[in-house]
Protein backbone atom coordinates (compact mmCIF):
# COMPACT_ATOMS: atom_id res chain seq x y z
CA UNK A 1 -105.17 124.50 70.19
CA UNK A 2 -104.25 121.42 71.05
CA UNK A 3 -102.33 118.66 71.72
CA UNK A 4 -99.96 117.23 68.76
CA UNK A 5 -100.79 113.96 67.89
CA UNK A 6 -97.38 113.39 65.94
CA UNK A 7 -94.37 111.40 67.89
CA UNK A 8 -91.45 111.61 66.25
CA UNK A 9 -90.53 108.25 67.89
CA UNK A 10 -93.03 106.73 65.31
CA UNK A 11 -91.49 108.33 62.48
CA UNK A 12 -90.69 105.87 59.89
CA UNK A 13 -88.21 108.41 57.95
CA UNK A 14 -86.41 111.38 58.23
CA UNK A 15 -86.47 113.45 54.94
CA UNK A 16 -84.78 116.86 53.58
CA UNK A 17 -85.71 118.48 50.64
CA UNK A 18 -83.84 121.57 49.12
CA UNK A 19 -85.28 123.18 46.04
CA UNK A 20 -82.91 125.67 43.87
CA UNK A 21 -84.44 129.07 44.17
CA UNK A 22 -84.50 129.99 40.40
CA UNK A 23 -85.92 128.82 37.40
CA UNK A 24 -87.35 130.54 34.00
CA UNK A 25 -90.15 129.97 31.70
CA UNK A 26 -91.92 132.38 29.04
CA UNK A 27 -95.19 133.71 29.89
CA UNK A 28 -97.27 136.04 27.35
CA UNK A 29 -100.75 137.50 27.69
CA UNK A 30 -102.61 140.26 26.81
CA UNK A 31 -105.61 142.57 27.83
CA UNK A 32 -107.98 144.20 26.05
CA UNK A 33 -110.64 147.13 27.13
CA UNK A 34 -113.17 146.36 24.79
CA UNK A 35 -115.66 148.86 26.15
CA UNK A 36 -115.19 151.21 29.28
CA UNK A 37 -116.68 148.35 31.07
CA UNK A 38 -115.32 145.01 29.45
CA UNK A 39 -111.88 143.73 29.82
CA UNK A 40 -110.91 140.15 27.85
CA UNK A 41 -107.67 139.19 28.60
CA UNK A 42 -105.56 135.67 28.12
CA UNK A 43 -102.24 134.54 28.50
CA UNK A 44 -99.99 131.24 27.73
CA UNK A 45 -96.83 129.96 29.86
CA UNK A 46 -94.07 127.38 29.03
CA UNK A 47 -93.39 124.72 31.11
CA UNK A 48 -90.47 124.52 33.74
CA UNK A 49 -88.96 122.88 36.32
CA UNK A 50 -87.32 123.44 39.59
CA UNK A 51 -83.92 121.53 40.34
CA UNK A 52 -84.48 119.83 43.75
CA UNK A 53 -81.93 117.40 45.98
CA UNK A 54 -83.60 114.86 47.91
CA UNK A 55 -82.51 112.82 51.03
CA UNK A 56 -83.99 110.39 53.06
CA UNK A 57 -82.48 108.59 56.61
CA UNK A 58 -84.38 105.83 58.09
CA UNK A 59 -86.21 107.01 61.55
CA UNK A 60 -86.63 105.21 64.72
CA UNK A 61 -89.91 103.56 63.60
CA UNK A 62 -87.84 102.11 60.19
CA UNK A 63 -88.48 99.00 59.15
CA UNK A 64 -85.69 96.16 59.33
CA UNK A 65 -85.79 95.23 55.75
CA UNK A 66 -85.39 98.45 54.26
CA UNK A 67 -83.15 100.62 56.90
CA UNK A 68 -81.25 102.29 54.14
CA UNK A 69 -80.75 106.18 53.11
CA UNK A 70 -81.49 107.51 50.16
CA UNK A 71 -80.48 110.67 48.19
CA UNK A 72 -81.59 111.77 44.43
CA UNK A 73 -81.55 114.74 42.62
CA UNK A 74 -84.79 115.76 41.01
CA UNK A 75 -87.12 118.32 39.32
CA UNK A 76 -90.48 119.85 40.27
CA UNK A 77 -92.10 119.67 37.05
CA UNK A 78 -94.42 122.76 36.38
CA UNK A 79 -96.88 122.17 33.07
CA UNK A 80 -97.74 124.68 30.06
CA UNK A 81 -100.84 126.57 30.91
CA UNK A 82 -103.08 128.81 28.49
CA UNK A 83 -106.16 131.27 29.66
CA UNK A 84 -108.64 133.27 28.37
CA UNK A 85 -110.92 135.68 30.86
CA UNK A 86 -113.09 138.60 31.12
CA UNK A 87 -114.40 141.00 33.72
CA UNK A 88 -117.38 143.51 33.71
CA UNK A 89 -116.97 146.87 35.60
CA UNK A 90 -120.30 148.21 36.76
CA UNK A 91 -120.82 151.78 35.71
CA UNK A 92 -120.54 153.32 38.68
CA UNK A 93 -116.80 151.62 39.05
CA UNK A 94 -117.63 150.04 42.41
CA UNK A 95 -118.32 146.19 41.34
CA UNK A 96 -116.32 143.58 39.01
CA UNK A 97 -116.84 140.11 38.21
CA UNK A 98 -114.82 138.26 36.50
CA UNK A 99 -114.34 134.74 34.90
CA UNK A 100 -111.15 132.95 33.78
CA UNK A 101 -110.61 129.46 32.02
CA UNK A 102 -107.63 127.93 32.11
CA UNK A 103 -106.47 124.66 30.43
CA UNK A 104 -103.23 122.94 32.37
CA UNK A 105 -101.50 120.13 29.94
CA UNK A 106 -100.87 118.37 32.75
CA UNK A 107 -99.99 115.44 30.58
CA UNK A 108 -96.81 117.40 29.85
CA UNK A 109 -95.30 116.45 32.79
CA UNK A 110 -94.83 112.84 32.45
CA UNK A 111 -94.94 112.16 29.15
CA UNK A 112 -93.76 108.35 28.17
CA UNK A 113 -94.90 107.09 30.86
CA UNK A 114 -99.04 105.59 30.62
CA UNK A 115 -98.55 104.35 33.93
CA UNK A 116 -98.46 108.20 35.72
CA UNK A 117 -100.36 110.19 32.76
CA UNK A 118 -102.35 113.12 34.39
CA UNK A 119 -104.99 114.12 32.35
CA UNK A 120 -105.30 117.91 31.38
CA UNK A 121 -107.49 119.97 32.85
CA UNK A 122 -110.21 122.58 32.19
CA UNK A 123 -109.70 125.21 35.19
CA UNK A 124 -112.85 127.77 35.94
CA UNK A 125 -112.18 130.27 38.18
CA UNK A 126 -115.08 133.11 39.27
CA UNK A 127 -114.25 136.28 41.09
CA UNK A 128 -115.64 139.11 42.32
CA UNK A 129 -114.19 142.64 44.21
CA UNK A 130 -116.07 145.67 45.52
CA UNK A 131 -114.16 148.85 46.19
CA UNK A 132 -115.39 150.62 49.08
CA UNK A 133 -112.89 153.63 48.71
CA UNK A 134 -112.11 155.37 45.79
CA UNK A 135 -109.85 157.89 44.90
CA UNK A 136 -109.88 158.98 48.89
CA UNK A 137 -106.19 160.65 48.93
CA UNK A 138 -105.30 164.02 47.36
CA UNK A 139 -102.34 161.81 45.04
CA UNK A 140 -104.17 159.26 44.31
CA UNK A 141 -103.03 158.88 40.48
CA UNK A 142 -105.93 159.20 38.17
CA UNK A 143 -106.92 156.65 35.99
């Protein structure tokens, strides 16, 4: 390692951010063995937020025009989110790939305002796994 760059005489603010630690939203999916080797699964969650306070103190590094605090009360704003995936099993169980889209309505978040619109987003996600050991321990549960 080495030395940190940061000096917190430099700083221009001082911040402090504490989120509330729960939320809900609806999530609903479903999976499907089509064969003994193809699974097609997909799923759909409602947006949510997380309540956040906010606080700001100028630092030693603060400008003279602006050497204010600040405090607000805010949201983390989490958008809807829908997927569809499969995966393929090789035959002798040891190998899976899998792909998943996912579309994010990212414009969901700040709606009515053109100014900050995120555009929504195609997601592709490709994985893979390889199981070295398989059913190795006398209780394993059988599947």
């Amino acid at each position: 390692f080495s030395a940190n760059s940061y000096l917190p005489e430099r700083s221009p603010w001082r911040t402090s951010t504490r989120a509330h630690d729960s939320t809900a939203a609806l999530a609903l999916g479903f999976l499907w063995r089509v064969t003994e080797n193809w699974n097609l699964g997909g799923f759909a969650r409602t947006p949510f937020g997380v309540p956040a306070h906010f606080d700001g103190w100028p630092g030693p590094a603060a400008s003279p025009e602006n050497p204010r605090e600040w405090h607000f009360t805010g949201n983390w704003e989490f958008p809807p989110v829908m997927g569809l995936g499969c995966a393929h099993t090789s035959l002798n169980g040891h190998v899976t790939v899998s792909f998943e889209w996912d579309y994010v309505f990212y414009s969901a978040i700040l709606e009515g305002d053109p100014d900050e619109a995120i555009p929504d987003a195609h997601e592709l996600h490709l994985g893979g796994e390889y199981v070295f050991l398989q059913r190795i321990w006398p209780f394993w549960p059988l599947v």
